[in-house]
Protein backbone atom coordinates (compact mmCIF):
# COMPACT_ATOMS: atom_id res chain seq x y z
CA UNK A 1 -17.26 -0.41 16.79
CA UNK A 2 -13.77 0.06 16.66
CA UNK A 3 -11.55 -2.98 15.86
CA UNK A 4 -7.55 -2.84 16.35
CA UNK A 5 -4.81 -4.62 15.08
CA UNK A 6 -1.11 -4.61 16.44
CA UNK A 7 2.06 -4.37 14.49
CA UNK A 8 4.38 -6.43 17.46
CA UNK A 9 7.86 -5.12 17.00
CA UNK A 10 9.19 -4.69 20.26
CA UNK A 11 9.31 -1.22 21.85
CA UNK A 12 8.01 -0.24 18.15
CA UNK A 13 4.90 -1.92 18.04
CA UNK A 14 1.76 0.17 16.94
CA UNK A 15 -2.22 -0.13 17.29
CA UNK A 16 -3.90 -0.07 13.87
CA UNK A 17 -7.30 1.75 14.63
CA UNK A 18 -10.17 1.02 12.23
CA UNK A 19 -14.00 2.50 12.31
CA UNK A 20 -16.33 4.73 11.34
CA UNK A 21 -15.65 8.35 12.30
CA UNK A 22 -12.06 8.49 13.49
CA UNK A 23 -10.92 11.34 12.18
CA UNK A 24 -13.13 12.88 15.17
CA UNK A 25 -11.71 11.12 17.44
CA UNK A 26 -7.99 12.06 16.95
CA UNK A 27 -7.70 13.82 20.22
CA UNK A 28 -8.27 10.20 22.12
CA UNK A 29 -5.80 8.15 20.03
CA UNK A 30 -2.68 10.74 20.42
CA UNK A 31 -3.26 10.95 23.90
CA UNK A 32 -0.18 10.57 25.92
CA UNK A 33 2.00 10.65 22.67
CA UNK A 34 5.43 13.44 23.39
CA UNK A 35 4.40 15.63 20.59
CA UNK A 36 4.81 19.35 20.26
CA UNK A 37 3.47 20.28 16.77
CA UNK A 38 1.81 18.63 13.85
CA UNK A 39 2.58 18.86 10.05
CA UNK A 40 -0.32 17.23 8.15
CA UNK A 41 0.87 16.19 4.76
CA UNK A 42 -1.99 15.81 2.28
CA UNK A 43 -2.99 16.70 -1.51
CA UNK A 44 -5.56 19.25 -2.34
CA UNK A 45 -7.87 16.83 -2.99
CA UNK A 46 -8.45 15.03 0.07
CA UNK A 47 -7.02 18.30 2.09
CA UNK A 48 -10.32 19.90 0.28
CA UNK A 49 -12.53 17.16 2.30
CA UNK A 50 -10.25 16.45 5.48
CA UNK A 51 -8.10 18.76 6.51
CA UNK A 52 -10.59 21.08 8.22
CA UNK A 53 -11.51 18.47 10.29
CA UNK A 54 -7.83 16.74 11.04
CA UNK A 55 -7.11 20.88 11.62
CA UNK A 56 -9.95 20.73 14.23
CA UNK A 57 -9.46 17.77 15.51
CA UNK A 58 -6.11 18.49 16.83
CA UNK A 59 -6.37 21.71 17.81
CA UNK A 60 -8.71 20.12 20.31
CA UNK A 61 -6.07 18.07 21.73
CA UNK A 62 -3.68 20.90 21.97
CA UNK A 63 -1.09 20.18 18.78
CA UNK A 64 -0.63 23.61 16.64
CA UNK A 65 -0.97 22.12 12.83
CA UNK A 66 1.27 23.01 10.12
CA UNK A 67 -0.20 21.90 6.64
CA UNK A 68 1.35 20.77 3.55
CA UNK A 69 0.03 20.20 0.50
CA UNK A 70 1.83 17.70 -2.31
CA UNK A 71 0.70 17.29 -5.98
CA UNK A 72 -1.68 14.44 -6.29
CA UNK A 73 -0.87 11.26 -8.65
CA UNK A 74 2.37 9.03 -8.51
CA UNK A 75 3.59 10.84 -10.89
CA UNK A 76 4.47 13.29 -8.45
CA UNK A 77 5.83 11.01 -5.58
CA UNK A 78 9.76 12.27 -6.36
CA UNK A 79 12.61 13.24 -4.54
CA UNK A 80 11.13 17.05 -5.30
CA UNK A 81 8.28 16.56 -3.70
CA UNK A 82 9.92 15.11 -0.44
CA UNK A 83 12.18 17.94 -1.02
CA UNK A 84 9.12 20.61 -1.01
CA UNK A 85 8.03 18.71 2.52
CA UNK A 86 11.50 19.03 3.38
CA UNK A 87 11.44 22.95 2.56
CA UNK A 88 7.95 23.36 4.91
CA UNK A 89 8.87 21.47 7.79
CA UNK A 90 12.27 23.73 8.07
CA UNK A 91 10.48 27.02 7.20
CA UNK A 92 7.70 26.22 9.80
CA UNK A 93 10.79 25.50 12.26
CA UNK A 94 9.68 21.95 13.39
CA UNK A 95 11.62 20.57 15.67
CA UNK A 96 12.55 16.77 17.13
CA UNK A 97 9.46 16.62 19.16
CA UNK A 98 7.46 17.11 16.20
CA UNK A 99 5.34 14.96 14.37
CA UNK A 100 4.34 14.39 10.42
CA UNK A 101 0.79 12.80 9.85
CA UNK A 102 -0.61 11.48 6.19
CA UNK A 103 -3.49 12.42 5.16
CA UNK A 104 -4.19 10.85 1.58
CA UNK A 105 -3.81 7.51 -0.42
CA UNK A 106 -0.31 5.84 -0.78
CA UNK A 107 1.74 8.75 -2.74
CA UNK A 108 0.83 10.45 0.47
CA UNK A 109 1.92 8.61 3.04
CA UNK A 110 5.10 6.83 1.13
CA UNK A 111 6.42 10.33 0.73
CA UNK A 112 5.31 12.01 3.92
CA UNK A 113 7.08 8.74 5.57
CA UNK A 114 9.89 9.09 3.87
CA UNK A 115 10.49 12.55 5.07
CA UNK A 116 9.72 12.07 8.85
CA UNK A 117 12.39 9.56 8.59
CA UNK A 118 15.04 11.61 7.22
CA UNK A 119 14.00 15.06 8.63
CA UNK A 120 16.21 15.33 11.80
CA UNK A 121 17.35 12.06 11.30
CA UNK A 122 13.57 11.22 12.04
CA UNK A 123 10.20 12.33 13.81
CA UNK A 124 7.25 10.87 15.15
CA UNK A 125 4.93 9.14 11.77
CA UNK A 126 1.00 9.00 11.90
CA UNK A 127 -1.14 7.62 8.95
CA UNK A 128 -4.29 8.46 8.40
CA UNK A 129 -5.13 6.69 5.36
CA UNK A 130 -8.06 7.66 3.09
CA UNK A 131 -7.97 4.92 0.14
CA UNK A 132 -8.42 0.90 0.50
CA UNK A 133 -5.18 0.77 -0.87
CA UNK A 134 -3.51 2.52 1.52
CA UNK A 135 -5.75 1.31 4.74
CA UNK A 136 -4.99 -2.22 3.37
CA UNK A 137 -1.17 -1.99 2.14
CA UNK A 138 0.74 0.97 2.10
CA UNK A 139 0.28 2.82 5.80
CA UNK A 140 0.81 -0.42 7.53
CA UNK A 141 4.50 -1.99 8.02
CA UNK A 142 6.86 0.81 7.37
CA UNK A 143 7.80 1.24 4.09
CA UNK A 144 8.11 4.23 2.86
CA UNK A 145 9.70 6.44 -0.26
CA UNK A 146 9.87 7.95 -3.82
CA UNK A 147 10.28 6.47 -7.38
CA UNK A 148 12.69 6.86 -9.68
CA UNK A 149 12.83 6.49 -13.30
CA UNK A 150 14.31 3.58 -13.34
CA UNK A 151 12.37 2.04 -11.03
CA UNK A 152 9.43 2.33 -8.51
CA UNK A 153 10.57 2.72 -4.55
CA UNK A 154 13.94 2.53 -5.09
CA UNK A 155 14.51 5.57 -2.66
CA UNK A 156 13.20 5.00 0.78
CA UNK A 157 13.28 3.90 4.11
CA UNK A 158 11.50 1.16 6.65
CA UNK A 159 10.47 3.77 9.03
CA UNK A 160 7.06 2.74 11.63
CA UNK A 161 4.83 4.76 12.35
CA UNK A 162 3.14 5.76 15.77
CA UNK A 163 0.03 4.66 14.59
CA UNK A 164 -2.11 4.43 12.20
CA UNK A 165 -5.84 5.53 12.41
CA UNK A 166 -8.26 4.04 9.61
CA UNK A 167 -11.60 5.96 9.40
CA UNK A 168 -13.63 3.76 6.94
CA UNK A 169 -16.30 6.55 6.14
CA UNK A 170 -13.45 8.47 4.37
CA UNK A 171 -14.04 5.24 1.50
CA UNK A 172 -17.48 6.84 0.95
CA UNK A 173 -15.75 9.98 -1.15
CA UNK A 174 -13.25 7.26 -2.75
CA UNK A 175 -13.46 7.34 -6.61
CA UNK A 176 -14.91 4.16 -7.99
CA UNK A 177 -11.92 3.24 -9.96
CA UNK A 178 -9.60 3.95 -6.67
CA UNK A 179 -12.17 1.89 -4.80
CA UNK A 180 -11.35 -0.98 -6.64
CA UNK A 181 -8.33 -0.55 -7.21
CA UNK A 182 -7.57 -1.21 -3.64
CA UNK A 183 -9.33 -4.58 -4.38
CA UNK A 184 -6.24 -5.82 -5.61
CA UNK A 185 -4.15 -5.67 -2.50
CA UNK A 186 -7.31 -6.98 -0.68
CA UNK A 187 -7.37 -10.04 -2.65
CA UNK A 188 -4.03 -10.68 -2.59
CA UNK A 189 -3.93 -11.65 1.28
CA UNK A 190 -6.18 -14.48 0.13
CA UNK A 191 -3.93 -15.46 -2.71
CA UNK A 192 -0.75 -15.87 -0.54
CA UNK A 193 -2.04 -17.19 2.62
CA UNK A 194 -5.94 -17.55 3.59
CA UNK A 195 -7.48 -19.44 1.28
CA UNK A 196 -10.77 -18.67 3.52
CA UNK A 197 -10.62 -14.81 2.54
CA UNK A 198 -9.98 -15.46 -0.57
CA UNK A 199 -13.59 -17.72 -0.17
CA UNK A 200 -15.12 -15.08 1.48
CA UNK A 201 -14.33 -12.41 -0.80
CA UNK A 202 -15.78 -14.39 -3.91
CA UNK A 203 -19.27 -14.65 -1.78
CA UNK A 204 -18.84 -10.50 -0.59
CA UNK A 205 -16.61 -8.26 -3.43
CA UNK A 206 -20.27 -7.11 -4.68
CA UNK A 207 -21.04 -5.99 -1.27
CA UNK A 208 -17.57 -4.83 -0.98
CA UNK A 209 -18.22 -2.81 -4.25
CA UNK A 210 -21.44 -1.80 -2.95
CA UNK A 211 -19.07 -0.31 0.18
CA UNK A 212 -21.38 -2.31 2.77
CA UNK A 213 -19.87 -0.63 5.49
CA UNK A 214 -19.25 -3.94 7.77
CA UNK A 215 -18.17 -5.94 4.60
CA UNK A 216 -15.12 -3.01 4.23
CA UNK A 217 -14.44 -2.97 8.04
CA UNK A 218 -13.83 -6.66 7.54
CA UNK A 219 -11.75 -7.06 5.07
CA UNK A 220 -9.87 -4.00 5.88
CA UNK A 221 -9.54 -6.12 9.43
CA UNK A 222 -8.25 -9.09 7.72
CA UNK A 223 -6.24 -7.61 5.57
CA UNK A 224 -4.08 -5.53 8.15
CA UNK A 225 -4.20 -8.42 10.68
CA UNK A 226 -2.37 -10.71 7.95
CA UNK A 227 -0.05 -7.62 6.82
CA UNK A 228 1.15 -7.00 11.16
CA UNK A 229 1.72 -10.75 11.25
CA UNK A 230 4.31 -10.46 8.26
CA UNK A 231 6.08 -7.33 9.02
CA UNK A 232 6.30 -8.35 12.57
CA UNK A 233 8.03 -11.79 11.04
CA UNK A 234 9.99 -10.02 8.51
CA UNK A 235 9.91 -5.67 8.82
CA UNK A 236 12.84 -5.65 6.69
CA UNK A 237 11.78 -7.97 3.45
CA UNK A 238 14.71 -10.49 4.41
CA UNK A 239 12.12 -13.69 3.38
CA UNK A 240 8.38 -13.95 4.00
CA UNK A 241 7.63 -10.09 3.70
CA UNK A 242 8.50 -10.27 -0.30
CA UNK A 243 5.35 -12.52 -0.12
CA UNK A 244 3.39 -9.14 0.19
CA UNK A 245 4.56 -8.35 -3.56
CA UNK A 246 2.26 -10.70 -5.32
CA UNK A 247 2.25 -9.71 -8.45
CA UNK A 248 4.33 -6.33 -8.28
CA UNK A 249 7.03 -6.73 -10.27
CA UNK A 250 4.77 -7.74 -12.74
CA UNK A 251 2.78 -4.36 -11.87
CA UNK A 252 5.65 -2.20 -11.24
CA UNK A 253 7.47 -2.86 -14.83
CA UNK A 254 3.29 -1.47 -16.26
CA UNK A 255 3.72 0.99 -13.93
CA UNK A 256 6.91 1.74 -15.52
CA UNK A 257 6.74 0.63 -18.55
CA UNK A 258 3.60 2.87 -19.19
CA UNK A 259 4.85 6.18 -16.91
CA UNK A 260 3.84 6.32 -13.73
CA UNK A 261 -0.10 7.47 -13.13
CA UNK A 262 -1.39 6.17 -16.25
CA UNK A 263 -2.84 2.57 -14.67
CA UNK A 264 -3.52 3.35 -10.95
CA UNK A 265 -0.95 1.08 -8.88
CA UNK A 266 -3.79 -1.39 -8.09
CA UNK A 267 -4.59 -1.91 -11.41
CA UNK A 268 -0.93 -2.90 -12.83
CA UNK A 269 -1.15 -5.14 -9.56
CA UNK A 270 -3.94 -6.93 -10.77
CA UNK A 271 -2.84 -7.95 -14.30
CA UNK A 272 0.68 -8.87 -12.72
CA UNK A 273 -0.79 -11.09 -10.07
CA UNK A 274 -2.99 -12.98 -12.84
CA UNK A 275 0.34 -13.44 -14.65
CA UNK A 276 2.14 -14.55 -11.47
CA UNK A 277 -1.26 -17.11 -11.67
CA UNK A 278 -0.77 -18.06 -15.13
CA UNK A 279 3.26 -18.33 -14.79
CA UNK A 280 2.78 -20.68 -11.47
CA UNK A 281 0.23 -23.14 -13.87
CA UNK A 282 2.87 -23.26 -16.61
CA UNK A 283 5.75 -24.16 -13.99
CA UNK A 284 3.02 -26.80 -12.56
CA UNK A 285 2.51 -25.39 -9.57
CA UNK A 286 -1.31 -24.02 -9.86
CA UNK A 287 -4.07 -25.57 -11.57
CA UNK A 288 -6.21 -24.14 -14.36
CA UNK A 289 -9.53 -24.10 -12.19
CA UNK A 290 -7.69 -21.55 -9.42
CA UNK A 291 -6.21 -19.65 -12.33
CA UNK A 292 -10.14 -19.16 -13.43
CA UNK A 293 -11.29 -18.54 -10.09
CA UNK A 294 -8.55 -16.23 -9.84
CA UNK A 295 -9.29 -14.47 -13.25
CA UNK A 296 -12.88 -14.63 -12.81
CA UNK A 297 -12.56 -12.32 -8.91
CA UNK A 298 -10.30 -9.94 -10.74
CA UNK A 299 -13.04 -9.60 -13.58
CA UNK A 300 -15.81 -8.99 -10.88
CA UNK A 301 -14.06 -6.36 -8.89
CA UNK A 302 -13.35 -4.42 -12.75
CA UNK A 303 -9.61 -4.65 -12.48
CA UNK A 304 -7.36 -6.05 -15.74
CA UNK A 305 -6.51 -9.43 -16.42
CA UNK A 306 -4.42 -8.53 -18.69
CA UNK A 307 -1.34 -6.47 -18.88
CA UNK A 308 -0.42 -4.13 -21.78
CA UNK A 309 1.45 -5.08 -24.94
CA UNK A 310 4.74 -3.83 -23.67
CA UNK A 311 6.36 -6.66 -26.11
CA UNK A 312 8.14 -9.41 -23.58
CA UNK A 313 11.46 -8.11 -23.86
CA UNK A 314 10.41 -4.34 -22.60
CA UNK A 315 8.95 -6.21 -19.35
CA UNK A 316 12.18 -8.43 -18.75
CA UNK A 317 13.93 -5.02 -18.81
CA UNK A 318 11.67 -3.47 -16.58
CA UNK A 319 11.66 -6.08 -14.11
CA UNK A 320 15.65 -6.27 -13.93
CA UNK A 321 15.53 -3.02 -12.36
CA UNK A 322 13.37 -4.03 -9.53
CA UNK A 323 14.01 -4.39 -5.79
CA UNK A 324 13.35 -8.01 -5.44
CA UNK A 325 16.45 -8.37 -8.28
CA UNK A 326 19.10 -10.54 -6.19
CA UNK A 327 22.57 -10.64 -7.28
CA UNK A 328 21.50 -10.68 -11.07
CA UNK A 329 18.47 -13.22 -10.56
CA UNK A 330 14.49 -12.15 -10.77
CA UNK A 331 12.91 -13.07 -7.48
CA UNK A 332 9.07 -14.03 -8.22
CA UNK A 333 6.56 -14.01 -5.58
CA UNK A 334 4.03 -17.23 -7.35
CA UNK A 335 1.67 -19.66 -6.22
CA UNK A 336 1.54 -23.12 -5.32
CA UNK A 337 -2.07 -22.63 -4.56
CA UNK A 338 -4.92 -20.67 -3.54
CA UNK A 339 -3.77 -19.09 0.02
CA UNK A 340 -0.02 -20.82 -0.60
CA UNK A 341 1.88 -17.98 -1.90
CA UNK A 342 5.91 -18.62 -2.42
CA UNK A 343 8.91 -17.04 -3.15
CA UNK A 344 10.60 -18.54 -6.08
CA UNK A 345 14.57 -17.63 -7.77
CA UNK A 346 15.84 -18.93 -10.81
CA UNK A 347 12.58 -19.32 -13.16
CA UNK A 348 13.64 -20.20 -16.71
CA UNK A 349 13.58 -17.14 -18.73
CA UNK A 350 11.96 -18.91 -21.63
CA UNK A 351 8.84 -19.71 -19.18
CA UNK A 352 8.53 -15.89 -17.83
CA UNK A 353 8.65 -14.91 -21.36
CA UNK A 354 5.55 -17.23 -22.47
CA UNK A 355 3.48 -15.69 -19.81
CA UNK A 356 4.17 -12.22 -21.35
CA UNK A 357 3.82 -12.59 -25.28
C-alpha cells in the first residue's frame, strides 16, 4: 500500500510517497516531470546497495544518470563537499532542465539540496531518503545546507523539492544505532503536538525497533503528515516551524561541542529534548510524571538521557551561536505538556544553567 502526504505550498506543493518497494517504481512517480538528466547524489555506502537500482530504475523512464558520490558522516557535510557536487554537475555539463536526486540519510540530502538550489540559480530536487531520520525530518520541508564550525546549518537554503519518494524496505539495511537514532525525531512529533502518538509510540517503539514493517509505515505517516502541516504554516521558520527543533539547540551545541560525527545527530537530539523536558519542569511548565514518561521512551528506544559533561558554560557558548539566537536572546523550543510544545525567549540564564551542571 502506498500512503501519501502533501506539502500544500501553492504552485510548490509536493506528494510525499511512502511504501514498500519504491525505488522500483521511480519511473511512475517522475512521470510527466520536465527533466532532461539525472545526477544521483549518494555516499558509497548506500550507493553500494542503491544506486544500481535508482541507475536502473531511471534509465527505464528515459533520464541518462550522472552519479556522485560524497564522503559519508556529518563530518563531511561542508562547503567542500557541495563544492565537489558543484565540480560534477559542471563537468557532466548539466543543464537547467536537469535534476539532482538524494540518495542517502540527512548529510545527503541537506547537501545535495543545497546544491540544486544554488547550481544555476537552482534545479529540479528529488529525495529519496534511506534513514528514519531523514524519511521523518530532514527530506521533508525544504531545508537544506552545510555546517560550519561555528555552528551546525548555518549555510543553506529553504529550497522544496519535487518530491520525495520514501521506500520503507531501504530501513531493513539501516544500522541499529541509525535506526534509532531516527527515533528521536519520531518522538518528537508527539512531544510538541499529538499527545496520541506520543501514546501510541509508548505501546509500539518495541515493534518499531523490531522494524514491524506497518508499525514504521505508520509512524513514518504520522510523522511527515505533522511535519507538511508545519512547513505549509510556516516554510520559512518565522513562528511555529522552530517548534520542529525540540531539543536541537540542546543537540546541536553536543554536536558541536563534541565535533561533528561523534554522537549521531539523533542521539544529541535526544539528550537535548530530555533537557528541554527537565528545563520546562523547573520553569513549572511540565510535571515530573511526563518528564519520566518522557525519560523512560528515550531509555526504551536506547538513545541518551543525558548529555555530555561539556561543563555549563561550554554549552551556553555553543548555543549562542545557533540559528534560533534572536537579536542576542536564546530562543528555546520547551514544553508545557505532553503534545503542547512552545516557543519560549528570555529564560533566566541561571535556570538554563541548572539544567546543564
Amino acid at each position: 500500500m502506498i500512503r501519501i502526504v502533501n506539502v500544500a505550498l501553492g504552485e510548490r506543493s509536493y506528494p510525499i510517497h511512502i511504501g514498500e518497494g519504491l525505488i522500483d517504481a521511480l519511473p511512475e512517480l517522475l512521470r510527466g516531470q520536465a527533466i532532461s538528466r539525472i545526477a544521483v547524489v549518494s555516499n558509497p555506502t548506500v550507493a553500494g546497495l542503491y544506486l544500481v537500482r535508482v541507475e536502473n530504475a531511471l534509465a527505464q523512464a528515459g533520464f541518462p544518470v550522472v552519479p556522485i558520490l560524497i564522503p559519508d558522516a556529518e563530518v563531511h557535510k561542508t562547503l567542500a563537499t557541495w563544492a565537489h557536487v558543484h565540480d560534477r554537475l559542471l563537468t557532466a555539463r548539466l543543464d537547467r532542465k536537469s535534476a539532482v536526486l538524494a540518495l542517502g540519510g540527512g548529510v545527503v540530502g541537506d547537501v545535495a539540496g543545497f546544491a540544486a538550489a544554488t547550481y544555476q540559480r537552482g534545479i529540479a530536487f528529488i529525495q529519496v531518503p534511506t534513514t528514519l531520520l531523514a524519511q521523518v525530518d530532514s527530506s521533508v520541508g525544504g531545508k537544506t545546507g552545510v555546517n560550519h564550525p561555528l555552528g551546525k546549518n548555518m549555510v543553506g537554503a529553504f529550497y522544496q523539492p519535487k518530491l520525495v519518494v520514501i521506500d520503507t524496505a531501504t530501513l531493513a539495511t539501516l544500522p541499529e544505532r541509525e535506526l534509532r537514532a531516527g527515533l528521536a525525531e519520531v518522538i518528537k512529533y508527539g512531544l510538541i503536538r499529538d499527545p496520541d502518538f506520543f501514546a501510541w509510540l509508548e505501546s509500539n517503539l518495541r515493534a518499531l525497533l523490531a522494524r514491524d514493517p506497518e508499525a514504521l509505515a505508520h509512524a513514518i505517516e504520522v510523522s511527515c503528515r505533522h511535519k507538511a502541516e508545519v512547513v505549509a504554516n510556516d516554510e520559512t521558520e518565522q513562528g511555529e516551524r522552530a517548534l520542529l527543533n525540540l531539543g536541537h539547540t540542546f543537540g546541536h551545541a553536543i554536536e558541536a561541542g563534541l565535533g561533528y560525527g561523534t554522537w549521531l545527530h539523533g542521539e544529541a537530539v535526544a539528550a537535548g529534548t530530555v533537557l528541554a523536558a527537565r528545563l520546562s519542569a523547573r520553569l513549572g511548565w511540565l510535571n515530573e510524571l511526563d518528564v519520566d514518561r518522557i525519560v523512560k521512551l528515550f531509555t526504551v528506544a536506547g538513545l541518551p538521557t543525558q548529555g555530555p559533561p561539556l561543563g555549563a558554560e561550554r554549552y551556553l557558548e555553543l548555543m549562542s551561536h545557533d540559528k534560533k539566537v534572536v537579536s542576542g536572546k536564546l530562543r528555546l523550543i520547551l514544553l508545557q505538556a505532553i503534545g503542547n510544545g512552545i516557543v519560549a525567549s528570555d529564560i533566566p540564564i541561571d535556570d538554563v544553567r541548572e539544567v546543564l551542571i
